[in-house]
PDB file of N, CA and C in Angstrom:
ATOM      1  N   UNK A   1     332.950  99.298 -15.138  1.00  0.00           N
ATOM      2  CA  UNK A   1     333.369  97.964 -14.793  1.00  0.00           C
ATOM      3  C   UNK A   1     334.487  98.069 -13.763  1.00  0.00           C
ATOM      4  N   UNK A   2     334.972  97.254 -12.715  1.00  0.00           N
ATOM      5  CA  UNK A   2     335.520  97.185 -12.069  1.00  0.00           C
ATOM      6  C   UNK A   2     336.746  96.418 -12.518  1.00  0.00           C
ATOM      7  N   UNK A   3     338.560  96.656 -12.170  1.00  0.00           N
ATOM      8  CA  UNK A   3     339.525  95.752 -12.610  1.00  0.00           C
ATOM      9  C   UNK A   3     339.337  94.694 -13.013  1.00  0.00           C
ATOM     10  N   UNK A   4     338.243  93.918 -11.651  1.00  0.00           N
ATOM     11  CA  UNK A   4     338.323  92.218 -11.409  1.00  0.00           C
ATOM     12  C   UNK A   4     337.715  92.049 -12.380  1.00  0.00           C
ATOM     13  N   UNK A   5     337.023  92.905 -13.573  1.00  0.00           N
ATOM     14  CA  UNK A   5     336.801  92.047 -14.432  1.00  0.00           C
ATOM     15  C   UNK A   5     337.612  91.911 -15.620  1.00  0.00           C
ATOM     16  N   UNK A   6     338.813  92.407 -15.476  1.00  0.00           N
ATOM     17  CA  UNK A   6     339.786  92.362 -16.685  1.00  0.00           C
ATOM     18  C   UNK A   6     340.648  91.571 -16.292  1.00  0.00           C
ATOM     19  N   UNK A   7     341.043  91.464 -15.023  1.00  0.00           N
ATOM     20  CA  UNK A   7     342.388  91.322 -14.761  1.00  0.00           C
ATOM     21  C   UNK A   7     342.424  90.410 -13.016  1.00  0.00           C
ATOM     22  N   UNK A   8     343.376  89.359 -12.552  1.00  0.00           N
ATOM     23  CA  UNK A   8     343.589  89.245 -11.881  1.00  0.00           C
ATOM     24  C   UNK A   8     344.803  90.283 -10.976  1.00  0.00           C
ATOM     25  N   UNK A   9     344.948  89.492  -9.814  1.00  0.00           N
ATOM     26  CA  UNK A   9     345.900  90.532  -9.165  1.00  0.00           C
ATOM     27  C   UNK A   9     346.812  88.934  -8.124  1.00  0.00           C
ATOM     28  N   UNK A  10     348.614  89.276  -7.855  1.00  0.00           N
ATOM     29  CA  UNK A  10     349.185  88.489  -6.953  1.00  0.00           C
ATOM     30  C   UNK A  10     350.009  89.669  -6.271  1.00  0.00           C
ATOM     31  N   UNK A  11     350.227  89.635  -5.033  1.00  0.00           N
ATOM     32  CA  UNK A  11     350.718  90.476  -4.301  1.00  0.00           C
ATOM     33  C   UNK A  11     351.897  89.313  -3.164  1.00  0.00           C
ATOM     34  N   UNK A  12     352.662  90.456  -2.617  1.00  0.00           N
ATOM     35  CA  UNK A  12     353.587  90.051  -1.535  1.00  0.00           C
ATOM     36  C   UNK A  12     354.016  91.284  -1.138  1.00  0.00           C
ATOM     37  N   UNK A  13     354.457  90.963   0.427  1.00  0.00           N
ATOM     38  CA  UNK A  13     355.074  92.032   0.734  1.00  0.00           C
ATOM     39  C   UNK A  13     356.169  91.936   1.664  1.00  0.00           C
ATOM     40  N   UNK A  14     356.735  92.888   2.164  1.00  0.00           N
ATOM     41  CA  UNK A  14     358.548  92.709   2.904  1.00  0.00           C
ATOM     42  C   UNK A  14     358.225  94.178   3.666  1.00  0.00           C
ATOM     43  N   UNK A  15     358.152  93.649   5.134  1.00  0.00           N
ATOM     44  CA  UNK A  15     358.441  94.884   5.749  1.00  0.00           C
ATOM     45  C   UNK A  15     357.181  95.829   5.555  1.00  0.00           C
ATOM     46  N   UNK A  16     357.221  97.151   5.364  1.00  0.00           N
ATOM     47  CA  UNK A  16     356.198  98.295   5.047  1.00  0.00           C
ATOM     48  C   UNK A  16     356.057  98.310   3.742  1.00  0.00           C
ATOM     49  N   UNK A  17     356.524  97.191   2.884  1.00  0.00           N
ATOM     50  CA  UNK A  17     356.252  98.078   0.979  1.00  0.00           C
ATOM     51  C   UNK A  17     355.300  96.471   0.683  1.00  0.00           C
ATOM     52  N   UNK A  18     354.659  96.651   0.113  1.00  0.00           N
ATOM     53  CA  UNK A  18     353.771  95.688  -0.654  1.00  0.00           C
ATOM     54  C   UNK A  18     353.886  95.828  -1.921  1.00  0.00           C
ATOM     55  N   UNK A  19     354.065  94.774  -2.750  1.00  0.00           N
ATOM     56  CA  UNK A  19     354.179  94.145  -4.035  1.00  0.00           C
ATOM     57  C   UNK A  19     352.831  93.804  -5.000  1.00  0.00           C
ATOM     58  N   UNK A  20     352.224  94.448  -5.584  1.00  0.00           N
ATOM     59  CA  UNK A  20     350.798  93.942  -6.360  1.00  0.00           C
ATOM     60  C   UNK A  20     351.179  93.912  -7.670  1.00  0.00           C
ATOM     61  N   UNK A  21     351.354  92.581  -8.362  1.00  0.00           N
ATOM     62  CA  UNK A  21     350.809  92.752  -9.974  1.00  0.00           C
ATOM     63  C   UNK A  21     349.424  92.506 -10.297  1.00  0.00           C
ATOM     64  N   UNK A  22     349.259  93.238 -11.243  1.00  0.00           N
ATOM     65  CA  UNK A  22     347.983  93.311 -11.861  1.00  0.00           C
ATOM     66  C   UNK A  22     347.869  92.338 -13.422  1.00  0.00           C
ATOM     67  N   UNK A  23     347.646  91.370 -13.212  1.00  0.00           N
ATOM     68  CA  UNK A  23     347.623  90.322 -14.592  1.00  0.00           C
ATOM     69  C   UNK A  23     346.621  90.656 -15.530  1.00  0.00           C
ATOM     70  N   UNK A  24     346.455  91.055 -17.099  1.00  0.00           N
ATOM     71  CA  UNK A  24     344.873  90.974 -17.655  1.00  0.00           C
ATOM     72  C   UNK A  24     344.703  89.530 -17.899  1.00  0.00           C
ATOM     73  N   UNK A  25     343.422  89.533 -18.153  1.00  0.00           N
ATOM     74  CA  UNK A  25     343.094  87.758 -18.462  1.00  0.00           C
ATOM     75  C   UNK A  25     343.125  87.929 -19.961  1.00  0.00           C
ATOM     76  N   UNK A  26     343.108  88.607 -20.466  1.00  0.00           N
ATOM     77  CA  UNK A  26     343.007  88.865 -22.094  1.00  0.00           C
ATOM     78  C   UNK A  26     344.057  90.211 -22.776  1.00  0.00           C
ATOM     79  N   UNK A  27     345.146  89.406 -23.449  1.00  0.00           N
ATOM     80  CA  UNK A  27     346.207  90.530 -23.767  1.00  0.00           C
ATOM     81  C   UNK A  27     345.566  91.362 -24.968  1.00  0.00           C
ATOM     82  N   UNK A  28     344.193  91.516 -25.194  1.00  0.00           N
ATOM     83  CA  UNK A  28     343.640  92.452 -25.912  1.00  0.00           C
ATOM     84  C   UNK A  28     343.554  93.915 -24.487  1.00  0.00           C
ATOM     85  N   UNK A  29     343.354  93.440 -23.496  1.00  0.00           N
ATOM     86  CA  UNK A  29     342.521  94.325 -21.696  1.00  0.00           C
ATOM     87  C   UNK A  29     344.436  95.116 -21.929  1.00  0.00           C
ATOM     88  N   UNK A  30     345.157  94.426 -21.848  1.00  0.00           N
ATOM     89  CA  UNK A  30     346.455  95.135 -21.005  1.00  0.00           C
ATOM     90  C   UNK A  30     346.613  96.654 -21.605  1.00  0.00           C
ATOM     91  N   UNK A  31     346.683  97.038 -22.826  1.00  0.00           N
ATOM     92  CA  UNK A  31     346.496  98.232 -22.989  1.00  0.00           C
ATOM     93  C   UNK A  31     345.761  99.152 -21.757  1.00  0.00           C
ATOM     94  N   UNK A  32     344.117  98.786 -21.828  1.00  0.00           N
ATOM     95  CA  UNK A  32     343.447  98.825 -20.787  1.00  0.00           C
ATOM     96  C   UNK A  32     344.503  99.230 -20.094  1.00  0.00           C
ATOM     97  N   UNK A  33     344.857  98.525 -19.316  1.00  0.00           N
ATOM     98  CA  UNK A  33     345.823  98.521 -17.869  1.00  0.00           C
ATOM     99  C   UNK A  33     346.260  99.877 -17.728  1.00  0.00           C
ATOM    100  N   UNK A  34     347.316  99.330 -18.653  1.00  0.00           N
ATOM    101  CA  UNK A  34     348.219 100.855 -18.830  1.00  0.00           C
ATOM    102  C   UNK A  34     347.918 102.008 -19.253  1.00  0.00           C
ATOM    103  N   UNK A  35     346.306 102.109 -19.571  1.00  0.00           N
ATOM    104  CA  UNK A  35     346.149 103.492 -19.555  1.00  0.00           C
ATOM    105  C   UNK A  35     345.437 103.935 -18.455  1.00  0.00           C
ATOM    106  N   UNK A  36     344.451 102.611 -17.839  1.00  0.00           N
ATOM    107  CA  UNK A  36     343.877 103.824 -16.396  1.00  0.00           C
ATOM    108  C   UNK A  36     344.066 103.138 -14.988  1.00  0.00           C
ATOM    109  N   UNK A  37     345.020 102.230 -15.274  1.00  0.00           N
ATOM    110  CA  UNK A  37     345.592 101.700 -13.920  1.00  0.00           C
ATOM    111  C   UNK A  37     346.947 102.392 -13.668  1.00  0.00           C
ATOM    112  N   UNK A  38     347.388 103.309 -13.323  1.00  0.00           N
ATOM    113  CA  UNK A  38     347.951 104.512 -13.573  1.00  0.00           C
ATOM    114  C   UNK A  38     348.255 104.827 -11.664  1.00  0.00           C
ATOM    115  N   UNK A  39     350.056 104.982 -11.491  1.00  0.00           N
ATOM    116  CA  UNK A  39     350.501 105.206 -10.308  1.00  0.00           C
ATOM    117  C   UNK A  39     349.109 106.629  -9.448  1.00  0.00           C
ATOM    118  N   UNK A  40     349.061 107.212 -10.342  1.00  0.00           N
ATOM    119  CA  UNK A  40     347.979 108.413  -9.507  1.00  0.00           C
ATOM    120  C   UNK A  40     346.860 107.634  -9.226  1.00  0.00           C
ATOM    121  N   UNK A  41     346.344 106.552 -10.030  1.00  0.00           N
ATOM    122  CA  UNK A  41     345.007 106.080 -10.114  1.00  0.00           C
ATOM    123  C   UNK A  41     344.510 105.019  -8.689  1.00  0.00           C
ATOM    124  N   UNK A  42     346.214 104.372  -8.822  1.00  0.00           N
ATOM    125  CA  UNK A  42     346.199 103.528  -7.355  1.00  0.00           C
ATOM    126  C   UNK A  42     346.194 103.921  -5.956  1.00  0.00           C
ATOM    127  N   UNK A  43     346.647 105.452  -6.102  1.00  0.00           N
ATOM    128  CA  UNK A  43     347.120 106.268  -5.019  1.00  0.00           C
ATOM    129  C   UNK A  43     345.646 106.791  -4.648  1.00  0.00           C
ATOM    130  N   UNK A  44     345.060 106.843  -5.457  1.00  0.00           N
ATOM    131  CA  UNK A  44     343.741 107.403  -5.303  1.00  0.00           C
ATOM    132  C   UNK A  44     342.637 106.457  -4.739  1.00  0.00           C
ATOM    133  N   UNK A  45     342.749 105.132  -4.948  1.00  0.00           N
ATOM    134  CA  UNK A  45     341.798 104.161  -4.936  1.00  0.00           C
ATOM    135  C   UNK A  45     342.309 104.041  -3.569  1.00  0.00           C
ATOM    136  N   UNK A  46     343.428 104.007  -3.013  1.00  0.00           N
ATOM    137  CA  UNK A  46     344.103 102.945  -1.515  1.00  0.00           C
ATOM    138  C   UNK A  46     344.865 104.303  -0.792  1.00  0.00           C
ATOM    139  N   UNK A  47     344.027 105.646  -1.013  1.00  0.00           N
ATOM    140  CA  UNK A  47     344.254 106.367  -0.097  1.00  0.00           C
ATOM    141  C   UNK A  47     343.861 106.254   0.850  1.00  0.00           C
ATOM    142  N   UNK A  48     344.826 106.456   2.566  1.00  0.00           N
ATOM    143  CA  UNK A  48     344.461 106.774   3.916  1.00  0.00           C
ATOM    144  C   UNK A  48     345.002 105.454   4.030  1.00  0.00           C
ATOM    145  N   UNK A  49     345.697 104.103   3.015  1.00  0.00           N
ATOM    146  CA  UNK A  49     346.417 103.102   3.115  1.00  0.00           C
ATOM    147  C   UNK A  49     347.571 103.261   2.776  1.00  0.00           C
ATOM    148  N   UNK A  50     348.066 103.254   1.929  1.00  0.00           N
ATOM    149  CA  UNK A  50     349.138 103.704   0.871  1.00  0.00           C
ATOM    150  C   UNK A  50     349.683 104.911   1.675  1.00  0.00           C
ATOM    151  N   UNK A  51     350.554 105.337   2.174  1.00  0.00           N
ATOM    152  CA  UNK A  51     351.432 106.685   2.942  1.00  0.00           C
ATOM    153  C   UNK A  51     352.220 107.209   2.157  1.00  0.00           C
ATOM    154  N   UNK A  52     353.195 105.813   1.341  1.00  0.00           N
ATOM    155  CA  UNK A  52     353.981 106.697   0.712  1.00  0.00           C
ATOM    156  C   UNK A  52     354.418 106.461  -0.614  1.00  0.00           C
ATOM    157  N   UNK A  53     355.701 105.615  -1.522  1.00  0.00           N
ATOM    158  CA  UNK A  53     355.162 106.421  -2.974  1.00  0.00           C
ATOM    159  C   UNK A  53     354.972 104.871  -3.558  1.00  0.00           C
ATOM    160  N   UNK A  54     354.199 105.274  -4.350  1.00  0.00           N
ATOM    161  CA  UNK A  54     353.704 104.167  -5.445  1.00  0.00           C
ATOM    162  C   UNK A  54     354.363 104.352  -6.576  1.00  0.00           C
ATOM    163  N   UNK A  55     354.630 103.038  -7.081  1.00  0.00           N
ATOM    164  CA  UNK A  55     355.933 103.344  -8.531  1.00  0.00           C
ATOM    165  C   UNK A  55     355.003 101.782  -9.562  1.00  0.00           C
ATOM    166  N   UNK A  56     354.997 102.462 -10.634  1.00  0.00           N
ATOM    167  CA  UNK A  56     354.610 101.032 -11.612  1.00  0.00           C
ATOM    168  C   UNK A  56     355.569 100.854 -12.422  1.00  0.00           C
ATOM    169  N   UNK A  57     355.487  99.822 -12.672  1.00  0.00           N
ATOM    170  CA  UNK A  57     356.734  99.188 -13.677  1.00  0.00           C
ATOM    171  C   UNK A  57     355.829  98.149 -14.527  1.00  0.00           C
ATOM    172  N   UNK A  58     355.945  98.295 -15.620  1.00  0.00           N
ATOM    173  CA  UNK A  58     354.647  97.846 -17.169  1.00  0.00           C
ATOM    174  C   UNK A  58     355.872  96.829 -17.363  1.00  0.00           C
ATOM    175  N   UNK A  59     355.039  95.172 -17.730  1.00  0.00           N
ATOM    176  CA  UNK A  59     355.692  94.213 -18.437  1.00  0.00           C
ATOM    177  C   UNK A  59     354.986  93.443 -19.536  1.00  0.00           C
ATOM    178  N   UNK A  60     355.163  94.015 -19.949  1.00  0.00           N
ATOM    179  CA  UNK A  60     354.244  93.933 -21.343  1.00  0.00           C
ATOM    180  C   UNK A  60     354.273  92.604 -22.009  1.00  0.00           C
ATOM    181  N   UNK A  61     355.415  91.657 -21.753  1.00  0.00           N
ATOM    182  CA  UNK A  61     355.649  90.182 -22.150  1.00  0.00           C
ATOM    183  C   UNK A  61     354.567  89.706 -21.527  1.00  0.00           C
ATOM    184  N   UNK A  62     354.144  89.889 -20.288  1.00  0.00           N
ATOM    185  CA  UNK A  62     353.389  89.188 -19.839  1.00  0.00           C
ATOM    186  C   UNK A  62     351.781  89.377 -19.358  1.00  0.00           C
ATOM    187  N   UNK A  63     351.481  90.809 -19.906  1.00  0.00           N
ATOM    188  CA  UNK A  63     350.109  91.088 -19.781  1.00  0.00           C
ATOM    189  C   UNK A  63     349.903  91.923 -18.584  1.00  0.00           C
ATOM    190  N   UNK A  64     351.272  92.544 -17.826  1.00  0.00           N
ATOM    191  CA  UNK A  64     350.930  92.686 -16.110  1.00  0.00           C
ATOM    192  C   UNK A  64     351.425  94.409 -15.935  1.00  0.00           C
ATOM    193  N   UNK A  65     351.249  94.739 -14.961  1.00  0.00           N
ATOM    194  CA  UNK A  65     351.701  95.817 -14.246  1.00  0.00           C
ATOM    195  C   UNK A  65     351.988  95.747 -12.651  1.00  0.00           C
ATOM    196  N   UNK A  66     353.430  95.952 -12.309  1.00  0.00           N
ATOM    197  CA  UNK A  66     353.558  95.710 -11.194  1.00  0.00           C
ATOM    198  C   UNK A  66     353.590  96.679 -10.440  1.00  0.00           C
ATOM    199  N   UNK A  67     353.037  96.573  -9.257  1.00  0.00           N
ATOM    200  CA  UNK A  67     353.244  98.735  -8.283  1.00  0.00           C
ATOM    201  C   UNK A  67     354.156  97.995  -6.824  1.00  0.00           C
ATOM    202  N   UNK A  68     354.937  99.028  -7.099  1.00  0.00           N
ATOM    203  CA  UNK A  68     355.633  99.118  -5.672  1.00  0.00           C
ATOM    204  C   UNK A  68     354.943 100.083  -4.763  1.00  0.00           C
ATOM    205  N   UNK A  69     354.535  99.724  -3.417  1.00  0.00           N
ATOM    206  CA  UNK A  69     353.844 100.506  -2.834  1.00  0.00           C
ATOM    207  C   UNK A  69     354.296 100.540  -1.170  1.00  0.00           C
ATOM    208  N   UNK A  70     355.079 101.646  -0.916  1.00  0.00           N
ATOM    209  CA  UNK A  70     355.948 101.962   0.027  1.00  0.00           C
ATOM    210  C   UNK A  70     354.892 102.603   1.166  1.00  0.00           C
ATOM    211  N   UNK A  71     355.219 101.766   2.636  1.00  0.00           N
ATOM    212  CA  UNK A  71     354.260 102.675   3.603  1.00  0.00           C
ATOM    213  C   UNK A  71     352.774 102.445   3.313  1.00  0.00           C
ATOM    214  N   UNK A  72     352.606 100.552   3.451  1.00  0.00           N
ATOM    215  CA  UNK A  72     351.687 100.366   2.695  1.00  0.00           C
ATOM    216  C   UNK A  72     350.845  99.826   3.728  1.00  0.00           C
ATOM    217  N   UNK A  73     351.813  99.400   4.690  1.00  0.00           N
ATOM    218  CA  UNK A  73     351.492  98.147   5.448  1.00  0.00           C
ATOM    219  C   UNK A  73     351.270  98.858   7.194  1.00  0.00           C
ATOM    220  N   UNK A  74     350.986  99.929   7.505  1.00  0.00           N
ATOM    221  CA  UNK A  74     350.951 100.495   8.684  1.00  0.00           C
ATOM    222  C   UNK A  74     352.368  99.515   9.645  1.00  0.00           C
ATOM    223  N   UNK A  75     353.305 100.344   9.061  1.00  0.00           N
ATOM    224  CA  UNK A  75     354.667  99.555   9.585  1.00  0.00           C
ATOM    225  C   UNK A  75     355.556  98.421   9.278  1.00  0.00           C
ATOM    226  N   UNK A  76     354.702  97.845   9.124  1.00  0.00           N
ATOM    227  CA  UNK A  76     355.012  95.960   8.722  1.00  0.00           C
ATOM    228  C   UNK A  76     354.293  95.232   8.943  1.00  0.00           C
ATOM    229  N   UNK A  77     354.298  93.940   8.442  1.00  0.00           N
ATOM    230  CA  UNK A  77     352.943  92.755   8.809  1.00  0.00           C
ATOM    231  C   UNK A  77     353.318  92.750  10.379  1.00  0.00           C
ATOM    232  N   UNK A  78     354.508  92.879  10.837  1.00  0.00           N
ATOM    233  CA  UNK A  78     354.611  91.771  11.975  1.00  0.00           C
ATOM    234  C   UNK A  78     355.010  92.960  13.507  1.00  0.00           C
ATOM    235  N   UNK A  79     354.529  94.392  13.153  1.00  0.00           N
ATOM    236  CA  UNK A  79     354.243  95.589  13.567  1.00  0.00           C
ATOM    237  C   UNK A  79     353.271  95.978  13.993  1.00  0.00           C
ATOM    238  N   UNK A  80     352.109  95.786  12.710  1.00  0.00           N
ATOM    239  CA  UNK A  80     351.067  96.640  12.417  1.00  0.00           C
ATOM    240  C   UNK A  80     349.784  96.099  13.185  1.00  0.00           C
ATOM    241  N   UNK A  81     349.254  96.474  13.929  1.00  0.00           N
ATOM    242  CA  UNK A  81     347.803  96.460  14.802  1.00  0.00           C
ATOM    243  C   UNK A  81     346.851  95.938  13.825  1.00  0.00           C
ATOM    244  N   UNK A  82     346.690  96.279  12.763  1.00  0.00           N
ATOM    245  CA  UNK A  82     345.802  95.840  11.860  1.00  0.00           C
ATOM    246  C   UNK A  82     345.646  94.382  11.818  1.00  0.00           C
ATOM    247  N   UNK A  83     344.132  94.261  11.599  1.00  0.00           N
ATOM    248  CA  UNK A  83     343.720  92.795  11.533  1.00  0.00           C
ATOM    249  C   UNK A  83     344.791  92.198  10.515  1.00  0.00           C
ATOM    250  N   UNK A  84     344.291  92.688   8.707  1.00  0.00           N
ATOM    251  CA  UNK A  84     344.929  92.081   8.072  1.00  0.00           C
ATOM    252  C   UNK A  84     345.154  93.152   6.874  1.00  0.00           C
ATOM    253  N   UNK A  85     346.251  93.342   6.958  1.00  0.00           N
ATOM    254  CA  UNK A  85     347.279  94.508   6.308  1.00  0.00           C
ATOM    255  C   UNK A  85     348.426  93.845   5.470  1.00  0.00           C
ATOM    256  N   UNK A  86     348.009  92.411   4.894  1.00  0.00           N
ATOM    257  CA  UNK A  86     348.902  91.887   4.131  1.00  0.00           C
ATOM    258  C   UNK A  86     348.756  92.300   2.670  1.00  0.00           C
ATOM    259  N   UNK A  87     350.003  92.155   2.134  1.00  0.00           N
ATOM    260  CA  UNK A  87     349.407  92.490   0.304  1.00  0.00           C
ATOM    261  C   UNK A  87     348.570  91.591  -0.126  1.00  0.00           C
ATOM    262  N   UNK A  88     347.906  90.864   0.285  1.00  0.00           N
ATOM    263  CA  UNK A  88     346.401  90.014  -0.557  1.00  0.00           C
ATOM    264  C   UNK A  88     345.000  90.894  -0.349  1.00  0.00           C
ATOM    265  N   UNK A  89     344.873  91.427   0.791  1.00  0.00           N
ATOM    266  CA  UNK A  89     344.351  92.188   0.929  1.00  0.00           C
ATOM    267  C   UNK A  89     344.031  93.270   0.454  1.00  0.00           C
ATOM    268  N   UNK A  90     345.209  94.116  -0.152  1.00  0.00           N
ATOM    269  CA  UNK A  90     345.433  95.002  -0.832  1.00  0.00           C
ATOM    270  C   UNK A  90     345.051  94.828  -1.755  1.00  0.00           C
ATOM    271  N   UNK A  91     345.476  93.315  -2.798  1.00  0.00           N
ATOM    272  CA  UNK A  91     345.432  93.495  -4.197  1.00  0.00           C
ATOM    273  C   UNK A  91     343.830  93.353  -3.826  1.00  0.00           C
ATOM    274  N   UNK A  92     343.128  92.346  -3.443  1.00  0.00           N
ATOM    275  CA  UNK A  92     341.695  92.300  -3.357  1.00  0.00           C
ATOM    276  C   UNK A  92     341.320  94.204  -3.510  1.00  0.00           C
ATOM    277  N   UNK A  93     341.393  94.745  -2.779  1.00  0.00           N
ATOM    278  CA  UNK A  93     340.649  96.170  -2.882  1.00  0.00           C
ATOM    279  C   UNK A  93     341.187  96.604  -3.935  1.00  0.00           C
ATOM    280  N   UNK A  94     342.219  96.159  -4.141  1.00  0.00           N
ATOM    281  CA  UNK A  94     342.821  96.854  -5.706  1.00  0.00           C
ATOM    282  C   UNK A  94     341.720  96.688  -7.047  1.00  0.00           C
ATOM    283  N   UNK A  95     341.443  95.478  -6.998  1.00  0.00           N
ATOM    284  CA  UNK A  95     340.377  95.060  -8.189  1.00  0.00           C
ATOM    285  C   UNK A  95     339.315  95.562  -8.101  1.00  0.00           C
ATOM    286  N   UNK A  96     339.240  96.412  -7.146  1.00  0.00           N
ATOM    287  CA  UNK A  96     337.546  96.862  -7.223  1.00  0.00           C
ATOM    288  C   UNK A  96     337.655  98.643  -7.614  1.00  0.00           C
ATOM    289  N   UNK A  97     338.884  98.683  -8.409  1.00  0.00           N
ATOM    290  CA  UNK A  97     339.146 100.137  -8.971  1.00  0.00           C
ATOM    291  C   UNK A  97     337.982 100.144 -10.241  1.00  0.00           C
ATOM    292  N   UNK A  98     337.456 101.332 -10.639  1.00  0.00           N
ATOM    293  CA  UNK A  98     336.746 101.073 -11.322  1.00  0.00           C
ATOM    294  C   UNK A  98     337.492 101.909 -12.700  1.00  0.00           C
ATOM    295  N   UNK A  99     337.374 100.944 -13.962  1.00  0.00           N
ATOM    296  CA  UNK A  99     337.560 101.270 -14.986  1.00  0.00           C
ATOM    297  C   UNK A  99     336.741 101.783 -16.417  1.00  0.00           C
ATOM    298  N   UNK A 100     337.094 102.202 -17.184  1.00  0.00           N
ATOM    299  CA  UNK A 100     336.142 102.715 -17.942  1.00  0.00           C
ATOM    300  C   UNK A 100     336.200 101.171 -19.153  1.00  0.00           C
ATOM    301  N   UNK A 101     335.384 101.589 -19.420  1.00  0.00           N
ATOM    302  CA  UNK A 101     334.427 100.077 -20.479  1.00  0.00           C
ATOM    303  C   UNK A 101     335.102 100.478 -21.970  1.00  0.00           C
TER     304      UNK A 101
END
């Protein structure tokens, strides 16, 4: 199964670091989360995007996982050659990590 089916995603970003939380739709999934949505796991999915370090921070009040993701943005939004290199973008490809069932 793929994230998007557990979990939404809201992103922002500042400069080169992009902001993605990962929401579950069901606080039975968030476990889920936190075991294979995993700083290596993201690094792996949004490699040759992602340059430099990815950090998660688990909030468990609210069902989410947030990643800081540095060197994300080929420079900055307002830098970067790229069509569209905003964190919505990101989180979109983010959800299509695939998870185990």
């Amino acid at each position: 199964m793929q994230l998007r089916d557990i979990a939404h995603a809201r992103a922002g970003d500042k400069g080169n670091i992009s902001c993605i939380s990962v929401i579950a739709y069901r606080a039975g999934d968030y476990e889920r989360l936190v075991r294979h949505v995993t700083e290596s796991a993201v690094g792996r999915h949004l490699a040759g995007i992602v340059e430099g370090e990815i950090r998660r921070y688990e909030l468990p009040g609210i069902g989410a996982l947030n990643f800081v993701l540095k060197g994300a943005l080929a420079g900055g939004v307002t830098r970067s050659l790229a069509l569209d290199a905003h964190g919505k973008s990101l989180a979109w490809a983010l959800l299509s990590l695939d998870v185990p069932e």
